[in-house]
N, C-alpha and C. Protein backbone atom coordinates (compact mmCIF):
# COMPACT_ATOMS: atom_id res chain seq x y z
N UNK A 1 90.15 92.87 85.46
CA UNK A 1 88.73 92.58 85.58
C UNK A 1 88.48 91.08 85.51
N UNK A 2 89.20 90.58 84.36
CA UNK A 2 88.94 88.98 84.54
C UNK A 2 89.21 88.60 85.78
N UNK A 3 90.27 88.45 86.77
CA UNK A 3 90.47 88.06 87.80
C UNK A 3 89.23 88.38 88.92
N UNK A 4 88.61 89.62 89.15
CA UNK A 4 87.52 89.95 89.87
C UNK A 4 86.16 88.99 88.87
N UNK A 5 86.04 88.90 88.35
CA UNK A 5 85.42 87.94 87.32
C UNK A 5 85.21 86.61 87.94
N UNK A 6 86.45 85.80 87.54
CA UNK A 6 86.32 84.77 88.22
C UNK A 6 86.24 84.43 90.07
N UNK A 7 86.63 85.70 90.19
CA UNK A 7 86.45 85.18 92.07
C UNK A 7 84.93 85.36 92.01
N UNK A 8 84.20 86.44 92.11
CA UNK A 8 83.08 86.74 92.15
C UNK A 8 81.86 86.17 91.83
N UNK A 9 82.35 85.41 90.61
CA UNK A 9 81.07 84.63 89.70
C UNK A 9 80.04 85.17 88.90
N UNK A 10 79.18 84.57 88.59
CA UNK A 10 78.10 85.17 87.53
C UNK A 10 77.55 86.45 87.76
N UNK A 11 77.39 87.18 86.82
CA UNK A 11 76.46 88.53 86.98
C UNK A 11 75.31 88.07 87.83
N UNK A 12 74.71 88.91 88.27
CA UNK A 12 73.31 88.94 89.37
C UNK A 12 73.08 90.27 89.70
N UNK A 13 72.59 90.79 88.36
CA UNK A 13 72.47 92.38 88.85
C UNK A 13 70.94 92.36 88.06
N UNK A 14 70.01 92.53 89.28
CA UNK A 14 68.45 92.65 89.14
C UNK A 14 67.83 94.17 88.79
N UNK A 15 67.29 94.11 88.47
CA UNK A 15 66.42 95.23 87.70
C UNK A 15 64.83 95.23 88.98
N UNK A 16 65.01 96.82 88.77
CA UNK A 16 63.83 97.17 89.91
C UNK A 16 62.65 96.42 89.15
N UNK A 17 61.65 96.48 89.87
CA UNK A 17 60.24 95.97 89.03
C UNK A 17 59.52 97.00 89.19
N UNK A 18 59.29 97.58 90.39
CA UNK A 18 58.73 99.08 90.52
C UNK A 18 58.52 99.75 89.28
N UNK A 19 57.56 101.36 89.41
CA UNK A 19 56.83 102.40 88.55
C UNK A 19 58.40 102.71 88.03
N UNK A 20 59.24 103.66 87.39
CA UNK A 20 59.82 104.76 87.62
C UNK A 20 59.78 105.83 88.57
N UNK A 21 58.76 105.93 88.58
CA UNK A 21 58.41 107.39 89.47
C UNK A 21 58.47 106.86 91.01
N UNK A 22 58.08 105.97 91.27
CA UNK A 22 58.21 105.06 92.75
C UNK A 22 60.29 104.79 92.73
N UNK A 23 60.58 104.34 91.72
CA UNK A 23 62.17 104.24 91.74
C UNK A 23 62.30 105.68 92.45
N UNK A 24 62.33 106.67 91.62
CA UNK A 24 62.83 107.66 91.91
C UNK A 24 62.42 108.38 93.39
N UNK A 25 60.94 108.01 93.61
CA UNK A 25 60.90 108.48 95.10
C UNK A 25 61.31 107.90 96.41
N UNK A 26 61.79 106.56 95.93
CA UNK A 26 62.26 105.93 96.85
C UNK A 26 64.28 105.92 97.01
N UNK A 27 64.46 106.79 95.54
CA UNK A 27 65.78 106.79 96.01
C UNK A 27 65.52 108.54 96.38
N UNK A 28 65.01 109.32 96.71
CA UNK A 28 65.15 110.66 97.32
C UNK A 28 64.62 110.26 98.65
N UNK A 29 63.87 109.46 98.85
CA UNK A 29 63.99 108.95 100.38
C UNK A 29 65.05 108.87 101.15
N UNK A 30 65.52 107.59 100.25
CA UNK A 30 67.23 106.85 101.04
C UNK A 30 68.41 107.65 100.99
N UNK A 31 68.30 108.97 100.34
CA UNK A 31 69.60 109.25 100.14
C UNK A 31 69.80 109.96 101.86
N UNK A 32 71.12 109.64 102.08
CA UNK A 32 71.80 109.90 103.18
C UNK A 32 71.44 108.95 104.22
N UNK A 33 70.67 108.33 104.53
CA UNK A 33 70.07 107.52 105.53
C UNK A 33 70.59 106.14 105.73
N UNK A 34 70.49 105.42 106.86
CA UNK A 34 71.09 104.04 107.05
C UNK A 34 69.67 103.40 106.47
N UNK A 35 70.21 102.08 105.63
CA UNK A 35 69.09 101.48 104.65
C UNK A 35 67.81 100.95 105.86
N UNK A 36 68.37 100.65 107.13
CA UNK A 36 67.00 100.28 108.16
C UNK A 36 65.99 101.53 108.47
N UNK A 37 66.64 103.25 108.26
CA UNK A 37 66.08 104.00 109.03
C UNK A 37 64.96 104.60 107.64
N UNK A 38 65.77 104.21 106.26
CA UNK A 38 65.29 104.88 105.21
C UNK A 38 63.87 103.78 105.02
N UNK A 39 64.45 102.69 104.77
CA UNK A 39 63.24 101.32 104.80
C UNK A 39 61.94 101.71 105.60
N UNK A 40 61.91 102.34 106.52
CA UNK A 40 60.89 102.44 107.74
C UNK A 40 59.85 103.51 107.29
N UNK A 41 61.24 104.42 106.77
CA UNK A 41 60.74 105.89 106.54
C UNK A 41 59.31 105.97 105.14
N UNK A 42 60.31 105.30 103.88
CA UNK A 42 59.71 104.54 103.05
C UNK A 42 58.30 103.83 103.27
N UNK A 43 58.81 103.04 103.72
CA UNK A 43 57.51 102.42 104.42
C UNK A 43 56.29 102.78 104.90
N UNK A 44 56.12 104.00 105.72
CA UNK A 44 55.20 105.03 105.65
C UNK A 44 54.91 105.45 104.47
N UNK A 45 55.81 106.39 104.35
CA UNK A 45 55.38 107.15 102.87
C UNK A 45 54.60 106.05 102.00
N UNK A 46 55.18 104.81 101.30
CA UNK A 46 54.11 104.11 100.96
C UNK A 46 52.94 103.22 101.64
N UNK A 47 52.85 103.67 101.99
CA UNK A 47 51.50 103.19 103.29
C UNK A 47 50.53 104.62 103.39
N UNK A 48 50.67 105.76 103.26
CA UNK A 48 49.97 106.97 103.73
C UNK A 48 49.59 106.72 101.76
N UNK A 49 50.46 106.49 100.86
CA UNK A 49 50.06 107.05 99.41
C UNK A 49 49.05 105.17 98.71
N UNK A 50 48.81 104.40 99.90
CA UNK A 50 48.18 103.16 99.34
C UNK A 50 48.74 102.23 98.74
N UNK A 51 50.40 102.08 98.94
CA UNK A 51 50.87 100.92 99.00
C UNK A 51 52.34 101.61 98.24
N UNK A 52 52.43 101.96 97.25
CA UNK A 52 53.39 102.79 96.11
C UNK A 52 53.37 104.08 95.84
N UNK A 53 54.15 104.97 96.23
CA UNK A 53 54.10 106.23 95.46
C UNK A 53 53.48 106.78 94.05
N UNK A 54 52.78 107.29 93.67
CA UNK A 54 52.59 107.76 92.53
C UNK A 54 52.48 109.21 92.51
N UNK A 55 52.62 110.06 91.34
CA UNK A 55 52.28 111.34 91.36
C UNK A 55 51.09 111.78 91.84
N UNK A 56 49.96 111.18 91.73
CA UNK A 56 48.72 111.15 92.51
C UNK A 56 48.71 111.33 93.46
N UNK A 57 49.10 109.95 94.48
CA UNK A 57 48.91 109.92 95.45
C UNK A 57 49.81 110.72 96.43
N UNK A 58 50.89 110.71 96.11
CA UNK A 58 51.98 112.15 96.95
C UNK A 58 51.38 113.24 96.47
N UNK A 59 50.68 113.80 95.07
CA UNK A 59 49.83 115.24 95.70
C UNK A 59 48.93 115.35 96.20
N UNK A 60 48.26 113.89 96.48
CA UNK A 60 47.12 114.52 97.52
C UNK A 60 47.71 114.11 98.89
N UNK A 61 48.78 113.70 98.68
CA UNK A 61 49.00 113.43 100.94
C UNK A 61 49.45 115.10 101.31
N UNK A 62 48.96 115.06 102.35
CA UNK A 62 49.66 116.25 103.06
C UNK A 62 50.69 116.41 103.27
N UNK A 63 51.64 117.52 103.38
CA UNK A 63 52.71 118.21 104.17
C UNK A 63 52.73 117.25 105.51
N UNK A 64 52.07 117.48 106.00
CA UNK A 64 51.92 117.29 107.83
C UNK A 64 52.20 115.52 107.67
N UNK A 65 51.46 115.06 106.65
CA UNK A 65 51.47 113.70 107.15
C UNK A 65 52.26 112.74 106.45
N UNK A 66 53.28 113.57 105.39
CA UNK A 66 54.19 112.77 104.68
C UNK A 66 55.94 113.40 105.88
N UNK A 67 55.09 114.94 106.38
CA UNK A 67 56.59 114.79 107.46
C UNK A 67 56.41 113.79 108.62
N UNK A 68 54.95 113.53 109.26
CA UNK A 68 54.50 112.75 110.18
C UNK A 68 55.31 111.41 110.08
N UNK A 69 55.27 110.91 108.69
CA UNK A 69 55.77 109.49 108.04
C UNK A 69 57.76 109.64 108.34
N UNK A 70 57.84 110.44 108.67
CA UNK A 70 59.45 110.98 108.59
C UNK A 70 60.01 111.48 107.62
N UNK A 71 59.99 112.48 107.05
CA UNK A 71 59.95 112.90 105.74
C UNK A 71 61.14 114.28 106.32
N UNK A 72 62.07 114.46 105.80
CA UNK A 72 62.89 116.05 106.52
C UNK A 72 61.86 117.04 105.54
N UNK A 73 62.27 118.08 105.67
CA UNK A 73 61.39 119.21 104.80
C UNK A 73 62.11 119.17 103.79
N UNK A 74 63.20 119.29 103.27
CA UNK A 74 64.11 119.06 102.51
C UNK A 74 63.44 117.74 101.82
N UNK A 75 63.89 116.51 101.92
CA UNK A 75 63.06 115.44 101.42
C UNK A 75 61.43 115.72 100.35
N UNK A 76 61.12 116.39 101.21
CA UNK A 76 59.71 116.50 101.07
C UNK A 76 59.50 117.49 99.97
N UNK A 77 60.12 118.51 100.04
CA UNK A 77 60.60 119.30 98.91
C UNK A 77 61.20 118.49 97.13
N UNK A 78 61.76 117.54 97.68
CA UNK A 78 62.27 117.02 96.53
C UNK A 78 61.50 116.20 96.00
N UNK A 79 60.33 115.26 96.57
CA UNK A 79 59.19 114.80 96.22
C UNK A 79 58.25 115.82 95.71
N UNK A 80 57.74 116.63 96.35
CA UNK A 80 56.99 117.43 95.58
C UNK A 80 57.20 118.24 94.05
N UNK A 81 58.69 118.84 94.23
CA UNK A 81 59.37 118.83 92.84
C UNK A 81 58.97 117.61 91.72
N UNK A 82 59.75 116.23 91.92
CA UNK A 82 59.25 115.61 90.82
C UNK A 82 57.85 115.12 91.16
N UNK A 83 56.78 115.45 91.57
CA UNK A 83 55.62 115.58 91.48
C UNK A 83 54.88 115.97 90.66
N UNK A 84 55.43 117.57 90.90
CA UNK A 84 55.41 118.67 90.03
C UNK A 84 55.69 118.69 88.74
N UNK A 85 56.91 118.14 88.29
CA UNK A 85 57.60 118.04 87.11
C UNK A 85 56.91 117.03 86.37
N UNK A 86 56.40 115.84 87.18
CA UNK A 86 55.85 114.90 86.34
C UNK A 86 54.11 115.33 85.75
N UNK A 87 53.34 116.08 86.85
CA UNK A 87 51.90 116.23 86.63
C UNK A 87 52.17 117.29 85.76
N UNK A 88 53.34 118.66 85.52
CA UNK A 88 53.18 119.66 84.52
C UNK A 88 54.03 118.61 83.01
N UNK A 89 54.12 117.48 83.20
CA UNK A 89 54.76 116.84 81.75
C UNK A 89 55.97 117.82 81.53
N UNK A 90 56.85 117.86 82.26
CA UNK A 90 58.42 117.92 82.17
C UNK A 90 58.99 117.15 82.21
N UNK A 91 58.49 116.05 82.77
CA UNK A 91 59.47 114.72 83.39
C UNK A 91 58.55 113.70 82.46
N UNK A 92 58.19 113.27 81.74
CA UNK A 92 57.95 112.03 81.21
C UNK A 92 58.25 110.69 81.11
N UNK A 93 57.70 110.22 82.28
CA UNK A 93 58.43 108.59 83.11
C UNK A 93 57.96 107.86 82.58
N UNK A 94 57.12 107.72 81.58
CA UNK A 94 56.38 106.88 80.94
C UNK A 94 57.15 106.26 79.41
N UNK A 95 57.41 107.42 79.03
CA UNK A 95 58.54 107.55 77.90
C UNK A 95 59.97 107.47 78.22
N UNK A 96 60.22 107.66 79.05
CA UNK A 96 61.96 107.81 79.63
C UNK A 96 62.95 106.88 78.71
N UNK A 97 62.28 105.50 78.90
CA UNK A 97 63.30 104.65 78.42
C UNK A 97 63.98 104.84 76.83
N UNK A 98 62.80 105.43 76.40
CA UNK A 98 62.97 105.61 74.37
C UNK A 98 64.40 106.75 74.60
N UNK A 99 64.68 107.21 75.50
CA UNK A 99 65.92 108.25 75.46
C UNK A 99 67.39 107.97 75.43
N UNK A 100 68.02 108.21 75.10
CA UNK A 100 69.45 108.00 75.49
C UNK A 100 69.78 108.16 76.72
N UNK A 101 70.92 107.38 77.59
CA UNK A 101 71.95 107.51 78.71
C UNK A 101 71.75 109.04 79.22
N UNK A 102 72.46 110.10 78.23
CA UNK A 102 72.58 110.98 78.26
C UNK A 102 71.43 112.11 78.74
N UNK A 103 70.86 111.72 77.86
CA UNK A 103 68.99 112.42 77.70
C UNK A 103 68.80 112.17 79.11
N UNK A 104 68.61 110.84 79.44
CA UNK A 104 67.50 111.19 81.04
C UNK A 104 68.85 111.30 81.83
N UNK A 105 69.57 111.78 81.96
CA UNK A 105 70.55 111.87 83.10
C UNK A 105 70.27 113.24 83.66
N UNK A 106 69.87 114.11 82.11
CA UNK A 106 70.11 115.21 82.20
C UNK A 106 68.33 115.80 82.76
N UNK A 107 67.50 115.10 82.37
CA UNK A 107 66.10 115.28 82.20
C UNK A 107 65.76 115.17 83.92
N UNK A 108 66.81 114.13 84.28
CA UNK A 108 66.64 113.63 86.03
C UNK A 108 67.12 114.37 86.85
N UNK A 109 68.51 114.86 86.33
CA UNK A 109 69.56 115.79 87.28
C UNK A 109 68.82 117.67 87.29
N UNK A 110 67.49 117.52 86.67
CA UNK A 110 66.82 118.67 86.89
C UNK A 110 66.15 118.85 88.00
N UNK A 111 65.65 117.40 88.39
CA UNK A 111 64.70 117.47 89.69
C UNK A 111 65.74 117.56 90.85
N UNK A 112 64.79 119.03 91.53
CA UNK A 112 65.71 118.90 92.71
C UNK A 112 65.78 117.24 93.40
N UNK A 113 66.84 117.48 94.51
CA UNK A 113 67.26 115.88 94.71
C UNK A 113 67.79 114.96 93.80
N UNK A 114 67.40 114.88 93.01
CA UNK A 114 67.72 114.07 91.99
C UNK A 114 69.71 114.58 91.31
N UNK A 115 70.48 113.66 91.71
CA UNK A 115 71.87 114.33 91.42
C UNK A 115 72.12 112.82 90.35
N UNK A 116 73.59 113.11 89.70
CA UNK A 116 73.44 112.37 88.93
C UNK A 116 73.85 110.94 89.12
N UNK A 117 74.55 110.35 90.20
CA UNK A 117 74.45 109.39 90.89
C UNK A 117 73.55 108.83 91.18
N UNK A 118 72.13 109.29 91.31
CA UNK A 118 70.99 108.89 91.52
C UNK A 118 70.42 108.37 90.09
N UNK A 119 70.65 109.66 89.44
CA UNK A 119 69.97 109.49 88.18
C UNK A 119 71.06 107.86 86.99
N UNK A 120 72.10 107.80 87.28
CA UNK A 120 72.96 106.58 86.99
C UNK A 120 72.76 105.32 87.42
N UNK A 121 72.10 105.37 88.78
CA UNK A 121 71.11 103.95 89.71
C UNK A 121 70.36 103.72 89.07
N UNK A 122 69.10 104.73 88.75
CA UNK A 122 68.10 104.51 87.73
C UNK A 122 67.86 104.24 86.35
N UNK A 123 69.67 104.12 85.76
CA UNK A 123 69.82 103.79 84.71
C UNK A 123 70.25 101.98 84.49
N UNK A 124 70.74 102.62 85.86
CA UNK A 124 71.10 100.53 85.92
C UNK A 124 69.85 99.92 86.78
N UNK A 125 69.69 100.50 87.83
CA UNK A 125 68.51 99.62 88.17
C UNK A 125 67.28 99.48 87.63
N UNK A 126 66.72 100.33 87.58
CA UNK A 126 65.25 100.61 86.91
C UNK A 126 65.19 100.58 85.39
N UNK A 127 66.30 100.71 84.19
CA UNK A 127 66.02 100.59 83.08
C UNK A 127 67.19 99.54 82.37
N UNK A 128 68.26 98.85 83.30
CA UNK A 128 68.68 97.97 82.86
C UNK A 128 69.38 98.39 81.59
N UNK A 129 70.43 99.50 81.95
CA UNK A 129 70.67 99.80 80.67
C UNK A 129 72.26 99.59 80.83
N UNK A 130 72.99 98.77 79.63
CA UNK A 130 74.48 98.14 79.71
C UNK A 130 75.78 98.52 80.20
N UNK A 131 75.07 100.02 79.25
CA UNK A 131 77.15 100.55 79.49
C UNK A 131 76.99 101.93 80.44
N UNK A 132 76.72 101.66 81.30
CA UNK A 132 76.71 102.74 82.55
C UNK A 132 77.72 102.54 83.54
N UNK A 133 78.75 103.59 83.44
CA UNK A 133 79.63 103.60 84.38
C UNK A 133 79.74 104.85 85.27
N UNK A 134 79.53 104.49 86.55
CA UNK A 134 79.50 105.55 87.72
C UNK A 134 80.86 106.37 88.22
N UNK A 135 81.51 107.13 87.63
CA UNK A 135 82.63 107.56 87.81
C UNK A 135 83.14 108.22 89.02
N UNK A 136 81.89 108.67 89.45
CA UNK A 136 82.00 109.30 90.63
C UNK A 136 81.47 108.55 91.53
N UNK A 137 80.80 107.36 91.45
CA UNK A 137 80.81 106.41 92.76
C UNK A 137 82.13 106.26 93.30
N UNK A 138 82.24 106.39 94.74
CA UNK A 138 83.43 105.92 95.49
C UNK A 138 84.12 104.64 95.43
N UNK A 139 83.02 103.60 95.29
CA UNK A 139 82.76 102.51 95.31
C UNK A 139 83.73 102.21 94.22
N UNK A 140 83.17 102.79 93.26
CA UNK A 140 84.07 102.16 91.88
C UNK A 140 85.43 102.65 91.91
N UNK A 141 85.31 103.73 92.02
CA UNK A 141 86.79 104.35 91.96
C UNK A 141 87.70 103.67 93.23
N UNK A 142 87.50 102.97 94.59
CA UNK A 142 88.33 102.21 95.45
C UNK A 142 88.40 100.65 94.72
N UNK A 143 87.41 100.34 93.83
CA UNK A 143 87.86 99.01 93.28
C UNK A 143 88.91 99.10 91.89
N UNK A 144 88.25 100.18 91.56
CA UNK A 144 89.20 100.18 90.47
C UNK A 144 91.15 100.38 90.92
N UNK A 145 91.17 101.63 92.01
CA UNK A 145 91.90 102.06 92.54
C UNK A 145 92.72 100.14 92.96
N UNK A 146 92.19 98.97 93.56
CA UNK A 146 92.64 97.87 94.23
C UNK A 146 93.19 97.07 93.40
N UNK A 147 91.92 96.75 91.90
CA UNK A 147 92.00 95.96 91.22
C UNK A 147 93.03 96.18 90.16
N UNK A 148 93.39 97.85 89.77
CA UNK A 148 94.83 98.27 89.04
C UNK A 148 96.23 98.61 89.78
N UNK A 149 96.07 97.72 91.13
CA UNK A 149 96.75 98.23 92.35
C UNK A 149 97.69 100.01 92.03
N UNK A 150 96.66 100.69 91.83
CA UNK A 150 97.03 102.22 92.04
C UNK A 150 97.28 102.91 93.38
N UNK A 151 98.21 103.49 93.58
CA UNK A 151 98.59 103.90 95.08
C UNK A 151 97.53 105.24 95.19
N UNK A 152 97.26 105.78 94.55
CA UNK A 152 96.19 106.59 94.75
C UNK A 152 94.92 106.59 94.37
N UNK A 153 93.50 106.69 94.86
CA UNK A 153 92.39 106.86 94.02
C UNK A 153 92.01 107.18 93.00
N UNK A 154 91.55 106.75 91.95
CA UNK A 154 91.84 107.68 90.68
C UNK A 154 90.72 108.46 90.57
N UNK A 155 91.16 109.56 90.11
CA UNK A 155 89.97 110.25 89.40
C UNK A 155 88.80 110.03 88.55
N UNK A 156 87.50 110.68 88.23
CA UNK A 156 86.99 110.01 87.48
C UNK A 156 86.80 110.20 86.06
N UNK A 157 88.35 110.99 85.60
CA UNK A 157 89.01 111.00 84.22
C UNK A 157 89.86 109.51 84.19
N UNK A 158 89.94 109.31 85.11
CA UNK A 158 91.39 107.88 85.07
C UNK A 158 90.29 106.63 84.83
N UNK A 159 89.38 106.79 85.84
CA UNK A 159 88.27 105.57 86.17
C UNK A 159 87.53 105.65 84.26
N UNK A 160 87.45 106.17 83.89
CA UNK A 160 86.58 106.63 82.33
C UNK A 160 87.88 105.98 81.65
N UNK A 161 88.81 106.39 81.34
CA UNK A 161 89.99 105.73 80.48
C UNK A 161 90.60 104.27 80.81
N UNK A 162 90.67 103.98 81.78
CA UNK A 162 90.28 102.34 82.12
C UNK A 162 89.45 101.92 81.61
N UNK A 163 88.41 102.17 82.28
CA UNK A 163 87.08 101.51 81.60
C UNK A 163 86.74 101.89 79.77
N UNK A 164 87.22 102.37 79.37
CA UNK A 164 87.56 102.32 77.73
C UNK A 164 86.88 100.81 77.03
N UNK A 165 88.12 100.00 78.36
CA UNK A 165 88.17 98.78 77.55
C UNK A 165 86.70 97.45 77.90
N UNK A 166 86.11 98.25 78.60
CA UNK A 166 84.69 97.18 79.19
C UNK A 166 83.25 97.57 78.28
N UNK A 167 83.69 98.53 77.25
CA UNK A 167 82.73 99.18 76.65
C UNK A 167 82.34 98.20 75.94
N UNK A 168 80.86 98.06 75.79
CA UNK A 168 79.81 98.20 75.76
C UNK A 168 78.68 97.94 76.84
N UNK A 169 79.80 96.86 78.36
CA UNK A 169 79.19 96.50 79.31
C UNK A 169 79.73 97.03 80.66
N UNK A 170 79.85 98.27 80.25
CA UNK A 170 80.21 99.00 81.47
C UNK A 170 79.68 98.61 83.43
N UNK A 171 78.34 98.37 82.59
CA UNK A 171 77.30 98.10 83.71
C UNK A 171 77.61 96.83 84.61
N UNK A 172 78.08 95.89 83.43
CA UNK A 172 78.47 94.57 84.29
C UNK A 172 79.64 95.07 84.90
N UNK A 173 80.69 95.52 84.29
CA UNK A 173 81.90 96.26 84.82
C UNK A 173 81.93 96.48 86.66
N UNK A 174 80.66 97.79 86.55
CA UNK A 174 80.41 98.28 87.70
C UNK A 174 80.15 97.26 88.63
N UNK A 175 79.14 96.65 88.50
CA UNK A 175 78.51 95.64 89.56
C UNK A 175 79.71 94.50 90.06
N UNK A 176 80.69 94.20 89.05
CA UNK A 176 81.70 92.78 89.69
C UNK A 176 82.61 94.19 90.47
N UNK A 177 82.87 95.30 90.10
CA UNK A 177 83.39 96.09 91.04
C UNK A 177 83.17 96.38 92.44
N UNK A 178 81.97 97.23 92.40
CA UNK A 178 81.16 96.37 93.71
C UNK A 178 81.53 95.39 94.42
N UNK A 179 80.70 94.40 93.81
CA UNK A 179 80.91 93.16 94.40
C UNK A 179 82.65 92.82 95.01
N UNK A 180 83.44 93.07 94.20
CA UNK A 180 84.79 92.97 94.60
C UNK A 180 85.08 93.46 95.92
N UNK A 181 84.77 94.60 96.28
CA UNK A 181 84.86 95.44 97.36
C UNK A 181 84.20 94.62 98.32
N UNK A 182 83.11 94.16 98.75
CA UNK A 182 81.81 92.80 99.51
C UNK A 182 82.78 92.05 99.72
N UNK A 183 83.54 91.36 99.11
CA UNK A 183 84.12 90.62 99.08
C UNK A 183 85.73 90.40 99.91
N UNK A 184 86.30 91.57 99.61
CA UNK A 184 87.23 91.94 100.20
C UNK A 184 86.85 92.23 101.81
N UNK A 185 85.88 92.56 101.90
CA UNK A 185 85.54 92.80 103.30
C UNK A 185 85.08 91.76 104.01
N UNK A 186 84.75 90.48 102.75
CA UNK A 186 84.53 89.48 104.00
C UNK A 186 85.68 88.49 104.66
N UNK A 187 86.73 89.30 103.27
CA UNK A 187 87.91 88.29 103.57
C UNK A 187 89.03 88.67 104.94
């Protein structure tokens, strides 16, 4: 890790500024999509709800005109879920942060769409929280896989016992991992 360290340089891992609830609808947007086609898509959707998603404003847009915006039905389904979850106070986005790692992973990985890769973004992006390591990102597991020159990918029992030793800043961990990979590709 030191070596990816020093090539890479300083941390630069930004924190959303966004609602929560806008985090989260904007990553059930993007998932699967190329970031230009999801951006666009997005883009509507907040434009039909007055600039940002809110639970509000996605229950009063229509069906017709959040699929109009490009929305799959599927998609649209998974918005309305945490809609749902948030206006019946199941989902409490307001409070989220007072929880443990654990707590909202599990509180997130309820809403349909919401898987826990998603819900692990929202732990690093949106709540800036240290020791989050994505085990099942690909991402990590091919840097880790480069940076311990392992002939095979590791699992994400192997990727967890490595990372042992980055504990308490898992998070920075992740991101120079990342970045490592950017990097390699520009070389």
């Amino acid at each position: 890790m030191a070596k990816i360290v020093e090539r890479v340089g300083p941390l630069r891992l930004r924190r959303q500024t966004c609602t929560p609830f806008e985090s989260l609808a904007r990553a059930i947007v993007y998932q699967q999509l190329s970031g230009k086609a999801a951006a666009t898509i997005y883009g509507r959707v907040a434009a039909l709800c007055g600039g940002a998603p809110s639970p509000e404003t996605l229950a009063s847009a229509s069906d017709a005109s959040l699929r109009g915006a490009g929305l799959s039905g599927q998609k649209l389904s998974y918005l309305r879920d945490l809609t749902a979850r948030v206006a019946r106070r199941e989902l409490d986005l307001d409070g989220i942060a007072r929880h443990r790692d654990d707590a909202i992973v599990e509180q997130l990985v309820a809403v349909k769409g919401i898987g826990r890769w998603s819900a692990e973004m929202f732990l690093i992006f949106r709540l800036n929280r240290p020791d989050v390591l994505p085990v099942g990102d690909l991402g990590v597991r091919k840097a880790v896989q480069r940076a311990y020159g392992l002939r095979k990918l590791p699992d994400p029992e192997r990727v967890t016992k490595i990372a042992e030793a980055w504990r308490p800043w898992r998070t920075a961990a992740t991101w120079y991992l990342w970045r490592s990979l950017d990097q390699e590709a520009v070389i």
